[in-house]
Protein backbone atom coordinates (compact mmCIF):
# COMPACT_ATOMS: atom_id res chain seq x y z
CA UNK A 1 161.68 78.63 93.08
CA UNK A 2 161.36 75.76 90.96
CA UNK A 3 157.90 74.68 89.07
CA UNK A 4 156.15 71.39 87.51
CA UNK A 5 155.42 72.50 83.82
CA UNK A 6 153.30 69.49 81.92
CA UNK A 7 153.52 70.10 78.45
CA UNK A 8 150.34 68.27 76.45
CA UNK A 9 151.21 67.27 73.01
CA UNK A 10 148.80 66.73 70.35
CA UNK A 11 148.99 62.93 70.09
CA UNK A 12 147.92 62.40 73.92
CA UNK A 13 151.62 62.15 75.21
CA UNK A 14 152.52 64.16 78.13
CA UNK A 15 155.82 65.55 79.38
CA UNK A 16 156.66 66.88 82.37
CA UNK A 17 159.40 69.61 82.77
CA UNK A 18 161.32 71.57 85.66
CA UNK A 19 161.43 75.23 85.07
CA UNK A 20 163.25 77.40 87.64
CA UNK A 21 163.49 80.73 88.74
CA UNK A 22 163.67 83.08 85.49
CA UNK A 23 163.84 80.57 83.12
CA UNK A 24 161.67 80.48 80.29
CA UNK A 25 159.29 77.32 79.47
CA UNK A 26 161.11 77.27 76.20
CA UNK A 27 164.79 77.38 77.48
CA UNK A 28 163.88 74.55 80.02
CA UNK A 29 162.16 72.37 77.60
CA UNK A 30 164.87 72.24 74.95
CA UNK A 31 167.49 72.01 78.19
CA UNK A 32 165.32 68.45 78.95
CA UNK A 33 165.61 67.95 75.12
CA UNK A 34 162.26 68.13 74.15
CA UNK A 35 161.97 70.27 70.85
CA UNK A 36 158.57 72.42 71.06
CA UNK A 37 158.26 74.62 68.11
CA UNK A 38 160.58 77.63 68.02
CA UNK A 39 162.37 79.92 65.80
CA UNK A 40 162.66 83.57 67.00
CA UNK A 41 162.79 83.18 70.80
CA UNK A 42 162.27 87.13 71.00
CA UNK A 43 158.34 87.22 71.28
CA UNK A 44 158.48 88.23 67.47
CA UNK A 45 157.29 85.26 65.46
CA UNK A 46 154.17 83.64 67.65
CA UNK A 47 155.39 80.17 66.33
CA UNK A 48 156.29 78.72 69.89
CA UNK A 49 152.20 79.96 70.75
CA UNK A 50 150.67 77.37 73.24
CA UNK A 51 147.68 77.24 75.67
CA UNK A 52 147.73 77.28 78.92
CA UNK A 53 145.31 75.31 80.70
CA UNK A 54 145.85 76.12 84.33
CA UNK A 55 148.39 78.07 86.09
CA UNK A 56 149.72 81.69 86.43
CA UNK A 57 152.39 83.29 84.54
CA UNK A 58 155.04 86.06 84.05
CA UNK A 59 153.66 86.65 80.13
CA UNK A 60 157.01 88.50 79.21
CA UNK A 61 158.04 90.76 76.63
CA UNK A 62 156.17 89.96 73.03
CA UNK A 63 154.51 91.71 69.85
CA UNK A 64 151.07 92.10 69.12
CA UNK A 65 151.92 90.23 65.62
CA UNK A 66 152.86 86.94 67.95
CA UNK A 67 150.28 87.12 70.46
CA UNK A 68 147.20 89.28 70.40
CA UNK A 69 146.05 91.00 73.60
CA UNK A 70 142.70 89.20 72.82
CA UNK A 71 144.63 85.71 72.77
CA UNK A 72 146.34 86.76 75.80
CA UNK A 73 143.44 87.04 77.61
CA UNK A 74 142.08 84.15 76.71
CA UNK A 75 145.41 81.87 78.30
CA UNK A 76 147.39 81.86 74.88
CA UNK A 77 151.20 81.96 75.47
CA UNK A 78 154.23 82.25 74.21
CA UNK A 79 156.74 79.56 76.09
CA UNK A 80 159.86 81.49 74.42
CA UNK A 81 158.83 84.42 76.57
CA UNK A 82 156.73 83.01 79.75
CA UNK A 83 158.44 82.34 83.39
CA UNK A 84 156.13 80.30 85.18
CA UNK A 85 154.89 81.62 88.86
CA UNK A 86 153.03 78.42 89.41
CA UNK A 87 152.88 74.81 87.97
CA UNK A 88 151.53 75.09 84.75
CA UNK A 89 149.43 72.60 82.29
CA UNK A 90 150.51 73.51 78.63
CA UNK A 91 148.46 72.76 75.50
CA UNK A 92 151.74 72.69 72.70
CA UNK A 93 150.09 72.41 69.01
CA UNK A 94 152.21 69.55 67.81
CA UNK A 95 152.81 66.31 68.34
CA UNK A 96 155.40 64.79 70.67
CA UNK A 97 156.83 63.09 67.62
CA UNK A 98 157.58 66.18 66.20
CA UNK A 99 159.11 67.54 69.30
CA UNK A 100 161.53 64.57 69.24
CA UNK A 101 160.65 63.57 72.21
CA UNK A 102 158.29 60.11 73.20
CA UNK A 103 155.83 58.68 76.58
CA UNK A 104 158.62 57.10 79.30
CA UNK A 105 157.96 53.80 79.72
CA UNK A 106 158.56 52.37 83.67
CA UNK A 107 159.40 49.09 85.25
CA UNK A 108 157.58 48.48 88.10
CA UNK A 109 156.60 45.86 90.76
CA UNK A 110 152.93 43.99 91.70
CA UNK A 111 152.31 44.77 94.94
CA UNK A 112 149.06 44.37 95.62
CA UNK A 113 145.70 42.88 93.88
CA UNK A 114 142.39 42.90 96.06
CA UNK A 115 139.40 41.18 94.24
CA UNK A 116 136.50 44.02 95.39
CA UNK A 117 133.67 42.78 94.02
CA UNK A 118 132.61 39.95 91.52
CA UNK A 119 133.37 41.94 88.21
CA UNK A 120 136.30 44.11 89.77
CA UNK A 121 139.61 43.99 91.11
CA UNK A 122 141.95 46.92 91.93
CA UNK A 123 145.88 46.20 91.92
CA UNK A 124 148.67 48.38 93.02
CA UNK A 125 151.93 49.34 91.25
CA UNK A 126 155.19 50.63 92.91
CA UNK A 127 158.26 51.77 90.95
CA UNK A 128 161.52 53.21 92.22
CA UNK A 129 162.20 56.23 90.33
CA UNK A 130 158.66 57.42 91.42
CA UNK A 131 159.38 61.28 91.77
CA UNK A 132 160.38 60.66 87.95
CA UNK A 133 156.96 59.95 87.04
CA UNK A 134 154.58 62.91 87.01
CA UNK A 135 150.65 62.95 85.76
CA UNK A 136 147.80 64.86 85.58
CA UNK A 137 144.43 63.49 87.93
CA UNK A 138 142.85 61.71 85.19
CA UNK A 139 145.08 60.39 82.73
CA UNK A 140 146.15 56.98 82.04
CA UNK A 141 149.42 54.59 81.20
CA UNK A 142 149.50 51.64 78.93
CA UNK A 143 150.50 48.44 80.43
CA UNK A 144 151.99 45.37 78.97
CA UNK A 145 150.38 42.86 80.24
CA UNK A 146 152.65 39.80 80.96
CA UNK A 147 153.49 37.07 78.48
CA UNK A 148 150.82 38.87 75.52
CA UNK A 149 154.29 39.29 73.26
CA UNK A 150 154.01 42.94 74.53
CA UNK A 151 150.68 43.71 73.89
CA UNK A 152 149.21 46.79 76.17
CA UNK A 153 146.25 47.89 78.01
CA UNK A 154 145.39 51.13 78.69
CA UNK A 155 144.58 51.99 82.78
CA UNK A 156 143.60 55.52 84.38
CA UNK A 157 145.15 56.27 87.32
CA UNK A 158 143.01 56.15 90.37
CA UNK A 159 145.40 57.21 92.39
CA UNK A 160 146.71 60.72 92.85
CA UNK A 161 149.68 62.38 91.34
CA UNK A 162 150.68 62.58 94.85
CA UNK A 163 150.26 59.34 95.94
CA UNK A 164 153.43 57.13 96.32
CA UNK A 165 151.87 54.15 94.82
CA UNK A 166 150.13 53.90 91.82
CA UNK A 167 146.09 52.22 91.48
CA UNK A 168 144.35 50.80 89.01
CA UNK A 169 140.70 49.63 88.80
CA UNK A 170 139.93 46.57 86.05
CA UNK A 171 136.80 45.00 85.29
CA UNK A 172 136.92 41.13 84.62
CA UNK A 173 135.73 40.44 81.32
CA UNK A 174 135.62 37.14 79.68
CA UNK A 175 138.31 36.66 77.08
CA UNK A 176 140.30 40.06 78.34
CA UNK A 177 143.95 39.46 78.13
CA UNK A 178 144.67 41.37 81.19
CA UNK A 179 141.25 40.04 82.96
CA UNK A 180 143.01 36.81 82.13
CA UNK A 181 146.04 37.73 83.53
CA UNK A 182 145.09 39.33 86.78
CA UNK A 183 142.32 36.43 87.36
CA UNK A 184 144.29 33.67 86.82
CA UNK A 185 147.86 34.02 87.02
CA UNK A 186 149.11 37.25 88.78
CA UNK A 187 151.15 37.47 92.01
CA UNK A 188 152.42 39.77 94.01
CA UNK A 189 156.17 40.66 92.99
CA UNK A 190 155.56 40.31 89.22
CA UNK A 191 156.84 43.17 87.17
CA UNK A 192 155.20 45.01 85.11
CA UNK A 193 156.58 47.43 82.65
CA UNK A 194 154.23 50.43 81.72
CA UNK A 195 154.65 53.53 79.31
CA UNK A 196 152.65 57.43 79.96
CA UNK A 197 151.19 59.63 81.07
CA UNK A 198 148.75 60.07 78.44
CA UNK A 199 145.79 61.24 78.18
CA UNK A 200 144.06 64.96 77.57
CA UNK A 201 141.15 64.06 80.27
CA UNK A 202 142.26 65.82 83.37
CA UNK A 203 141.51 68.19 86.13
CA UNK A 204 141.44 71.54 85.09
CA UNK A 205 141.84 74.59 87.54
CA UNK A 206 138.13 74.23 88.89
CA UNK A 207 136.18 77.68 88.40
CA UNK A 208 132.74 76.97 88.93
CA UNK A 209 130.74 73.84 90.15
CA UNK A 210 131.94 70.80 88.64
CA UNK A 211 130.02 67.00 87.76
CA UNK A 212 131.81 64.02 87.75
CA UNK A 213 129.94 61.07 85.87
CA UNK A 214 131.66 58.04 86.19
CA UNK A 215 130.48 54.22 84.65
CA UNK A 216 131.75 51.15 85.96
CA UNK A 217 135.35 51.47 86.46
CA UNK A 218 135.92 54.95 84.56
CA UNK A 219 135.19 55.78 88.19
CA UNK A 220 138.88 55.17 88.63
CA UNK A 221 140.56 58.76 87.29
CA UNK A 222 137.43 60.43 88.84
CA UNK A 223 138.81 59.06 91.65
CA UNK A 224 142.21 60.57 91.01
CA UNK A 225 140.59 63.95 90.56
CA UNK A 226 139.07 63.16 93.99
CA UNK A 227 142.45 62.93 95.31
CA UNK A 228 144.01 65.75 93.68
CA UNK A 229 140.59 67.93 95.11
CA UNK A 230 141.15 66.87 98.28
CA UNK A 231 144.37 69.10 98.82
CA UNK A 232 143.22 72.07 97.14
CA UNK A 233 141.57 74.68 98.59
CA UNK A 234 138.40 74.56 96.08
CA UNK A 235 135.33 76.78 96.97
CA UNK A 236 132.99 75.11 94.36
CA UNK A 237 130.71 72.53 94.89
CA UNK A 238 131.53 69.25 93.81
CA UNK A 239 128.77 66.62 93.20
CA UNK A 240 130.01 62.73 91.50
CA UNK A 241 127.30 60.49 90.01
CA UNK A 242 128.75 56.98 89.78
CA UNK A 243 126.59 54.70 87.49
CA UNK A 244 126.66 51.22 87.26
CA UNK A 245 124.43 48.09 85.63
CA UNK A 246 124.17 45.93 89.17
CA UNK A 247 124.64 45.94 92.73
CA UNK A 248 127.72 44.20 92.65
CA UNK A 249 129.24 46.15 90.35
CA UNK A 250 129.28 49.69 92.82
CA UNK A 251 132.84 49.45 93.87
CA UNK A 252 134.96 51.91 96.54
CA UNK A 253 132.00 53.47 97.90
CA UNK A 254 134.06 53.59 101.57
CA UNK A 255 136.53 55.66 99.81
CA UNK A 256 134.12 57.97 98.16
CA UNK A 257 132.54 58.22 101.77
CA UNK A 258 135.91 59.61 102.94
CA UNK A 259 136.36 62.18 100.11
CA UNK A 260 133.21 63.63 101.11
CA UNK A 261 134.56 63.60 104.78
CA UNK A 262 137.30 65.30 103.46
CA UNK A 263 136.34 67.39 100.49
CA UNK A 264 134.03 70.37 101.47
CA UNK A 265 131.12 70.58 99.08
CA UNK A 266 131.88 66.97 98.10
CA UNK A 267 128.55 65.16 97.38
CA UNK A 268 128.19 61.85 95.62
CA UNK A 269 125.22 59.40 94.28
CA UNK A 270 125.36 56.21 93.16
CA UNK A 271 122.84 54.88 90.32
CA UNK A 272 122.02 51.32 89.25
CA UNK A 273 120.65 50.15 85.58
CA UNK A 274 119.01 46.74 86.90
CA UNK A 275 115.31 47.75 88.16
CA UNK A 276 115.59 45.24 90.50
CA UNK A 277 119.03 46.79 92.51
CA UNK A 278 118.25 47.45 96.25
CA UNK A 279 120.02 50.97 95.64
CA UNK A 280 117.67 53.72 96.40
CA UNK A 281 118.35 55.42 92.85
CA UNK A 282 117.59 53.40 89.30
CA UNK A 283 117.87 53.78 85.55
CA UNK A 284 120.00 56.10 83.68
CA UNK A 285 122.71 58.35 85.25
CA UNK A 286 120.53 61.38 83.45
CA UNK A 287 117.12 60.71 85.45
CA UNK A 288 119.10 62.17 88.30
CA UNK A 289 120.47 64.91 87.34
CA UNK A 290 119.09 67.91 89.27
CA UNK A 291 119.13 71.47 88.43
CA UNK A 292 122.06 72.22 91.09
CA UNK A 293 124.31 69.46 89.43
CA UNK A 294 124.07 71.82 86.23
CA UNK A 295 123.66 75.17 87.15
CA UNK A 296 121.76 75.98 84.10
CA UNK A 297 125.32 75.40 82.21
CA UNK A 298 127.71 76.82 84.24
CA UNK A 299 129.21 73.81 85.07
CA UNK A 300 132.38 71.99 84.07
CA UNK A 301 131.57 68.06 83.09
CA UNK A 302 133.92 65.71 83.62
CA UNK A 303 132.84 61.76 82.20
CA UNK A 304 134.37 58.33 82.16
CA UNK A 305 132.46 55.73 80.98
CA UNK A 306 131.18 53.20 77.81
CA UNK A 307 130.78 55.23 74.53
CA UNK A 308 126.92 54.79 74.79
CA UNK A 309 127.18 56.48 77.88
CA UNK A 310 128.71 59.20 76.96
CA UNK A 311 126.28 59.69 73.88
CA UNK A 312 123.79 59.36 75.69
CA UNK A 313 124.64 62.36 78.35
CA UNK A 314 125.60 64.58 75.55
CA UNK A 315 122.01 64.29 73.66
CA UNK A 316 119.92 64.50 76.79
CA UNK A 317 121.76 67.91 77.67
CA UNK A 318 120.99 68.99 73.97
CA UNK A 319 117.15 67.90 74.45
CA UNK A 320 117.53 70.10 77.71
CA UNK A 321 118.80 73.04 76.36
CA UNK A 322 121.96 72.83 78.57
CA UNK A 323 125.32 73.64 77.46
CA UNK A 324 127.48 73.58 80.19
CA UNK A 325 130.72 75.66 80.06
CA UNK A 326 133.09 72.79 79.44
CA UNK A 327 132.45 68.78 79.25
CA UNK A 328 135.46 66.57 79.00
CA UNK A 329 134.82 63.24 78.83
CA UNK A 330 136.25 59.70 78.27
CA UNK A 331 135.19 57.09 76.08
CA UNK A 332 136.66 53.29 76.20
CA UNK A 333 135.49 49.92 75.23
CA UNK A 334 136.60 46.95 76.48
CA UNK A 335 139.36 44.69 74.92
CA UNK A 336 138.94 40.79 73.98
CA UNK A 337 140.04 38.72 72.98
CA UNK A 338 138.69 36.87 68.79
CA UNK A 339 136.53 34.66 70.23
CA UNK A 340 135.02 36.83 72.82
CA UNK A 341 134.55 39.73 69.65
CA UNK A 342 132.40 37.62 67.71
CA UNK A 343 129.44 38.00 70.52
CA UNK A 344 127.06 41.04 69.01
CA UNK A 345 127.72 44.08 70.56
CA UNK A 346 124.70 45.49 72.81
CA UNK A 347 122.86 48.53 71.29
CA UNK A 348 123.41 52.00 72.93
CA UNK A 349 120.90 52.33 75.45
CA UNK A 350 119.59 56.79 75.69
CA UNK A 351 122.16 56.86 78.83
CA UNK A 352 122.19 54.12 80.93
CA UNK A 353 123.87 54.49 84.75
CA UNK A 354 126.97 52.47 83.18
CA UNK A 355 125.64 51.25 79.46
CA UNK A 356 127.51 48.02 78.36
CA UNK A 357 130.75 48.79 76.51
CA UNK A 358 130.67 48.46 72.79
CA UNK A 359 133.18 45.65 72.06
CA UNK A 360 136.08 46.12 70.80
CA UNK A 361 138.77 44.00 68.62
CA UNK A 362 141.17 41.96 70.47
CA UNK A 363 144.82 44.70 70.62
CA UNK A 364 142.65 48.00 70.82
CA UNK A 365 142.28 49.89 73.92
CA UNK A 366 139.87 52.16 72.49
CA UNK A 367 139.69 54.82 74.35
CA UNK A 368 138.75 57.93 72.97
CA UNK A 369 139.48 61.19 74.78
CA UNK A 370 138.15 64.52 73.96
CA UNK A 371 136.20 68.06 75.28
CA UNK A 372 133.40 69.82 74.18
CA UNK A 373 133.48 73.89 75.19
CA UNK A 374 129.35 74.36 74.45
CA UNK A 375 130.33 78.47 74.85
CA UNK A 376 130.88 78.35 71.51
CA UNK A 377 127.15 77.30 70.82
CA UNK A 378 125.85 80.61 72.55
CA UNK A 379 128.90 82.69 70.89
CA UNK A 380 128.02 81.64 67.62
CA UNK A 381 124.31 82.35 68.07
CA UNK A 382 125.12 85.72 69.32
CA UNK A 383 127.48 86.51 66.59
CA UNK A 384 124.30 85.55 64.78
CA UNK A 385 122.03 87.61 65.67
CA UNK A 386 123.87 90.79 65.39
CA UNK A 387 124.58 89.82 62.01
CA UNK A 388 121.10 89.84 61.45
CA UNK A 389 120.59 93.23 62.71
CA UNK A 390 123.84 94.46 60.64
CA UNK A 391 122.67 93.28 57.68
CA UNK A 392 119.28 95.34 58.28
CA UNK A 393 121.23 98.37 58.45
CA UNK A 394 123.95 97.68 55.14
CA UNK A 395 121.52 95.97 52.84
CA UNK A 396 121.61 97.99 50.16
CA UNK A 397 123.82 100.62 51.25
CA UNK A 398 127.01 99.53 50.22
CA UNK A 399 129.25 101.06 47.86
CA UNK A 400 130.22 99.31 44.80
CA UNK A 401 133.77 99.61 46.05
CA UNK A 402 132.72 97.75 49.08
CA UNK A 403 130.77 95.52 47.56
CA UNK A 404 134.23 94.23 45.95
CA UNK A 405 135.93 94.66 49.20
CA UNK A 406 133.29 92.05 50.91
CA UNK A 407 133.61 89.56 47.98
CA UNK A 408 137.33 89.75 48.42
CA UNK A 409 137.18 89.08 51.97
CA UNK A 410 134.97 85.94 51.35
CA UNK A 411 137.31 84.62 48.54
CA UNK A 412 140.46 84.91 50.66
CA UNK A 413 138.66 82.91 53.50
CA UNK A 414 137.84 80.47 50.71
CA UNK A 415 141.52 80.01 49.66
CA UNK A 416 142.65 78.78 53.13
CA UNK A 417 139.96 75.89 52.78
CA UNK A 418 140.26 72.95 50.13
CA UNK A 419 136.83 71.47 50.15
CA UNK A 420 136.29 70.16 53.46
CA UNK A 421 139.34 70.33 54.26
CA UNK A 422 141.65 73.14 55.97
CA UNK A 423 144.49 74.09 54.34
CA UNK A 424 145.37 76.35 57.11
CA UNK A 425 143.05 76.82 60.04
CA UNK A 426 144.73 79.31 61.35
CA UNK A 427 144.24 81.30 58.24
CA UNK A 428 141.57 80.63 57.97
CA UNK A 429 140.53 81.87 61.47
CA UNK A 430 142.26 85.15 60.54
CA UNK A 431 140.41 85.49 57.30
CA UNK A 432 137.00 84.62 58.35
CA UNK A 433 137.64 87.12 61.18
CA UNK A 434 137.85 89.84 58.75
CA UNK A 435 134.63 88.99 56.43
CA UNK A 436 132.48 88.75 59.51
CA UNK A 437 133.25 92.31 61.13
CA UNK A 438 133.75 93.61 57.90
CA UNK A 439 129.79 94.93 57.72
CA UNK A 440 130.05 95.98 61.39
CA UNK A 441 132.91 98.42 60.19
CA UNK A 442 130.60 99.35 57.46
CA UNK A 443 128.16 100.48 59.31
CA UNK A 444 130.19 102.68 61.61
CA UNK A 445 128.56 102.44 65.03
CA UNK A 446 130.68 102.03 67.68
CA UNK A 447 128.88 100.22 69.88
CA UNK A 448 127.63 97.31 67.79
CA UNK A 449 131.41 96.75 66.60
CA UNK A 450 132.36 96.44 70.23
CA UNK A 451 129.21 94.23 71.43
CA UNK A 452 130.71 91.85 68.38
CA UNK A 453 134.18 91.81 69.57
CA UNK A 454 133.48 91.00 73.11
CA UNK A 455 131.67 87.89 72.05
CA UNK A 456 135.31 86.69 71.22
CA UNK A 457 134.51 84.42 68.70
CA UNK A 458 137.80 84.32 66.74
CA UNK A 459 139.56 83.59 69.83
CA UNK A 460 137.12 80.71 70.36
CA UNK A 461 138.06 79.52 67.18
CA UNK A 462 141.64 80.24 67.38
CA UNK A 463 141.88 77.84 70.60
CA UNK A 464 139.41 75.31 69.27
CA UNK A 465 140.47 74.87 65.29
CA UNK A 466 144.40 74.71 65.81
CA UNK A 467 144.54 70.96 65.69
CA UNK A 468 141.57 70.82 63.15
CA UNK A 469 141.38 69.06 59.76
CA UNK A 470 137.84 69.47 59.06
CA UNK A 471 135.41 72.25 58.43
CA UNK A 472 132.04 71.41 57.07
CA UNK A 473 132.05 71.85 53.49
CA UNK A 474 129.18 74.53 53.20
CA UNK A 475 130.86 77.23 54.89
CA UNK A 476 133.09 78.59 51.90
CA UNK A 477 129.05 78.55 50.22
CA UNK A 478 127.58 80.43 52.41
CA UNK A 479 129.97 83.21 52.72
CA UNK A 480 129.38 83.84 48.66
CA UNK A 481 126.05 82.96 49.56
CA UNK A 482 126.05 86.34 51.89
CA UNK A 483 127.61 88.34 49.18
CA UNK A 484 125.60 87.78 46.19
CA UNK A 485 123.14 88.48 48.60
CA UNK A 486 123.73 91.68 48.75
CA UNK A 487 124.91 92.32 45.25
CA UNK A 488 121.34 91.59 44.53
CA UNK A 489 120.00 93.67 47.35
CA UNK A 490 118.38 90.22 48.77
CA UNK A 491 117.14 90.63 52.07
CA UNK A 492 115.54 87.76 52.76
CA UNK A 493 118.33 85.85 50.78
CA UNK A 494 121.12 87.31 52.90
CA UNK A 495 118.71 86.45 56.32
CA UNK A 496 118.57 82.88 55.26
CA UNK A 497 122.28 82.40 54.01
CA UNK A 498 123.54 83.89 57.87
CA UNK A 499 121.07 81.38 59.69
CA UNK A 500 122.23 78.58 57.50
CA UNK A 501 125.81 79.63 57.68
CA UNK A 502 125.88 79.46 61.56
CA UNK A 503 124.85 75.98 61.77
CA UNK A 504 127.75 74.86 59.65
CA UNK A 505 130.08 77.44 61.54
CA UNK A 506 128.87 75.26 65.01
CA UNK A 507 128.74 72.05 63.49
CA UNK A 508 132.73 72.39 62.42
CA UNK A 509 133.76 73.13 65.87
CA UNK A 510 131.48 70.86 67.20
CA UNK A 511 133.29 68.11 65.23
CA UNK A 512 136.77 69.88 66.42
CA UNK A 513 135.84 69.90 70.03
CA UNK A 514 135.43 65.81 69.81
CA UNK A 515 138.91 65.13 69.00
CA UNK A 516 139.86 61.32 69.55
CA UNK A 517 142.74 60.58 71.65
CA UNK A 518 144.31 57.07 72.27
């Protein structure tokens, strides 16, 4: 049996492969000429390594030096080795540049354009080599809009990957080139040429309950997802809140209807910013969140919407103390035109239902794509406090020769880093590995050393930092900081330098989870 492989590169491009029965991810990417990183092809070297974001797999034959058993578990692969036994979603570490490979870019036909309300229309696309083009629920294609000297826009799908035509939802903006277009001089049977998928904002294999937050037209690839939920057999609850500043701007609310006709455990609200909407529900998408939506965190977020939007859902699940399991989200502004860029951009509003898109210069899509695994916030607060107990037990204790062996251990991690800077992340995540269980081995018991290594944090890390440029400048500091610590037998020294150093640990893959796309 054949299988649908996507294979996510770095710089937001995605390619889609066949892989067929026996066949290695690796052997059918370079037989479609696309170059992922290889050199071994025996399972030896771990250089092909990838994540895989949903799918199953036949793992095949490796070492422990290429792929851990903890990295395994944790939906590292190694495509030189791996048959798929399912489509699979592949996270490759490098760019498609470097793969030698590019986006495809389509000619297609206008076929349809229906006004829906005063700020929005939704248009249709149809292209003849459509089983060519392949896309994840949620992604999005940049479009040239017609007689702009090729200038682009970028549009989410709201259509499924399924779906024989392809959907678009646009807000009409003053000044927008392709508001412009569509407004005042489209027709059916104009073509339209169009380059993607793209995008790392996408339905993931849902495990838990999942909340879509859509504002203003970044309803459109929740409305993809929609589709793509609609033929799965998904046992999770499912809840959409679908902000937006007036009453004319709620759009498809008869097609939302029938995805909750025909999703079960589909459930949807719409909220409206202007206090004097008719809609039952006002204010700020956040005032109506309710404690089913999130679960107490174990939730997956999915969010579409105006940067201020975004923003301002992130801070008020910080002031609530909620950090759901994963939160991918979507940021774009709108695109104008000179004139139209001059107006003063509206301040961000705490999180308004669909806050008013910062504006943007005139050839910028500005969309800004990225995920946020809050896990890592309770890992690292975990690894914490054992660390705080461990250091109870060795302060003072050591041997001089260990006492040499932990400085060692902090001045290798050091060498991997150049200021704030990584000079190999990887290394980096191998070296730090070994300075922070390095006390737990001192102390000898079992069972704390195991209670630290199921907290997984260097996997964490491993997935999170591989694309990572930055690491917050204090963290080389404070693992000296830790030592001298206990070269001076400094108790309260050492307590101080673990809490301080866990901050800057969360605040580097805090920065790593936000990683802009295009």
């Amino acid at each position: 049996m054949t299988y649908q492989v996507a294979l996510a590169f770095e710089d937001g491009i995605t390619r889609f492969i066949k892989v067929g029965p026996r066949e290695t991810v690796a052997d059918a990417s370079y037989k479609a000429r696309i170059n992922i990183p290889l050199d071994c092809r025996d399972g030896a070297c771990g250089t092909c390594k990838a994540f895989c974001e949903s799918g199953t797999f036949d793992a095949g034959d490796y070492i422990e030096e290429a792929l851990t058993d903890d990295e395994a578990e944790k939906g590292f692969c190694l495509p030189c080795q791996m048959v798929p036994e399912s489509d699979l979603v592949l996270q490759i570490p490098t760019t498609s540049d470097v793969a030698k490979t590019a986006a495809t870019t389509y000619s297609s036909t206008l076929t349809e354009i229906r006004r829906i309300s005063e700020t929005t229309y939704a248009f249709t696309l149809e292209i003849e080599n459509r089983d060519d083009l392949n896309f994840l629920p949620g992604q999005y294609v940049n479009i040239e809009v017609p007689g702009s000297n090729g200038q682009t826009r970028s549009y989410s799908f709201s259509s499924g990957p399924e779906v024989s035509t392809l959907s678009f939802l646009i807000r009409i903006t003053d000044g927008g080139l392709m508001s412009t277009y569509m407004r005042d001089t489209a027709q059916v049977g104009d073509q339209l040429n169009f380059t993607g998928p793209m995008g790392s904002f996408f339905l993931r294999d849902p495990k838990r309950t999942s909340l879509l937050l859509a504002g203003g037209t970044g309803l459109a690839p929740l409305l993809a997802i929609l589709e793509k939920l609609s033929g799965m057999g998904n046992a999770h609850p499912v809840h959409l809140i679908y902000g937006v500043n007036t009453d004319t701007d709620l759009v498809e609310i008869d097609v939302l209807e029938d995805y909750k006709a025909r999703i079960d455990g589909f459930t949807f609200d719409t909220v409206v910013g202007d206090p004097a909407s008719s809609s039952e529900k006002k204010g700020y998408v956040t005032n109506h969140f309710e404690p089913h939506h999130l679960v107490e965190g174990d939730v997956d977020i999915y969010l579409c919407g105006p940067p201020p939007m975004v923003e301002g859902v992130r801070r008020h699940l910080e002031a609530e103390g909620i950090k759901p399991q994963n939160f991918y989200f979507e940021k774009f502004a709108l695109a104008v035109t000179p004139d139209a860029a001059a107006a003063p951009a509206p301040a961000a509003a705490p999180a308004p239902a669909a806050a008013p898109a910062a504006v943007a210069p005139a050839a910028l899509p500005a969309y800004e794509i990225g995920e946020e695994h809050a896990t890592f916030q309770a890992q690292f607060d975990a690894r914490m406090a054992l660390e705080l107990a461990i250091v109870e037990l060795t302060m003072g204790k050591l041997t001089p020769e260990q006492l040499v062996e932990f400085k060692v251990l902090a001045e290798l991690a050091g060498k991997t880093l150049d200021g704030e800077k990584f000079v190999s992340s990887e290394e980096f995540t191998i070296t730090n590995e070994a300075f922070h269980e390095f006390l737990f081995n001192c102390v000898g018991n079992e069972h704390l050393l195991q209670a630290y290594q199921r907290l997984e944090v260097p996997a964490t890390m491993a997935k999170v930092l591989r694309k990572e440029h930055w690491i917050d400048g204090a963290v080389d500091a404070d693992h000296l900081s830790i030592v001298a610590a206990f070269e001076n037998q400094d108790l309260p020294a050492a307590r101080t330098a673990i809490i301080a150093h866990n901050e800057h640990a969360k605040a580097t893959m805090a920065a790593a989870s936000r990683t802009p796309g295009k």
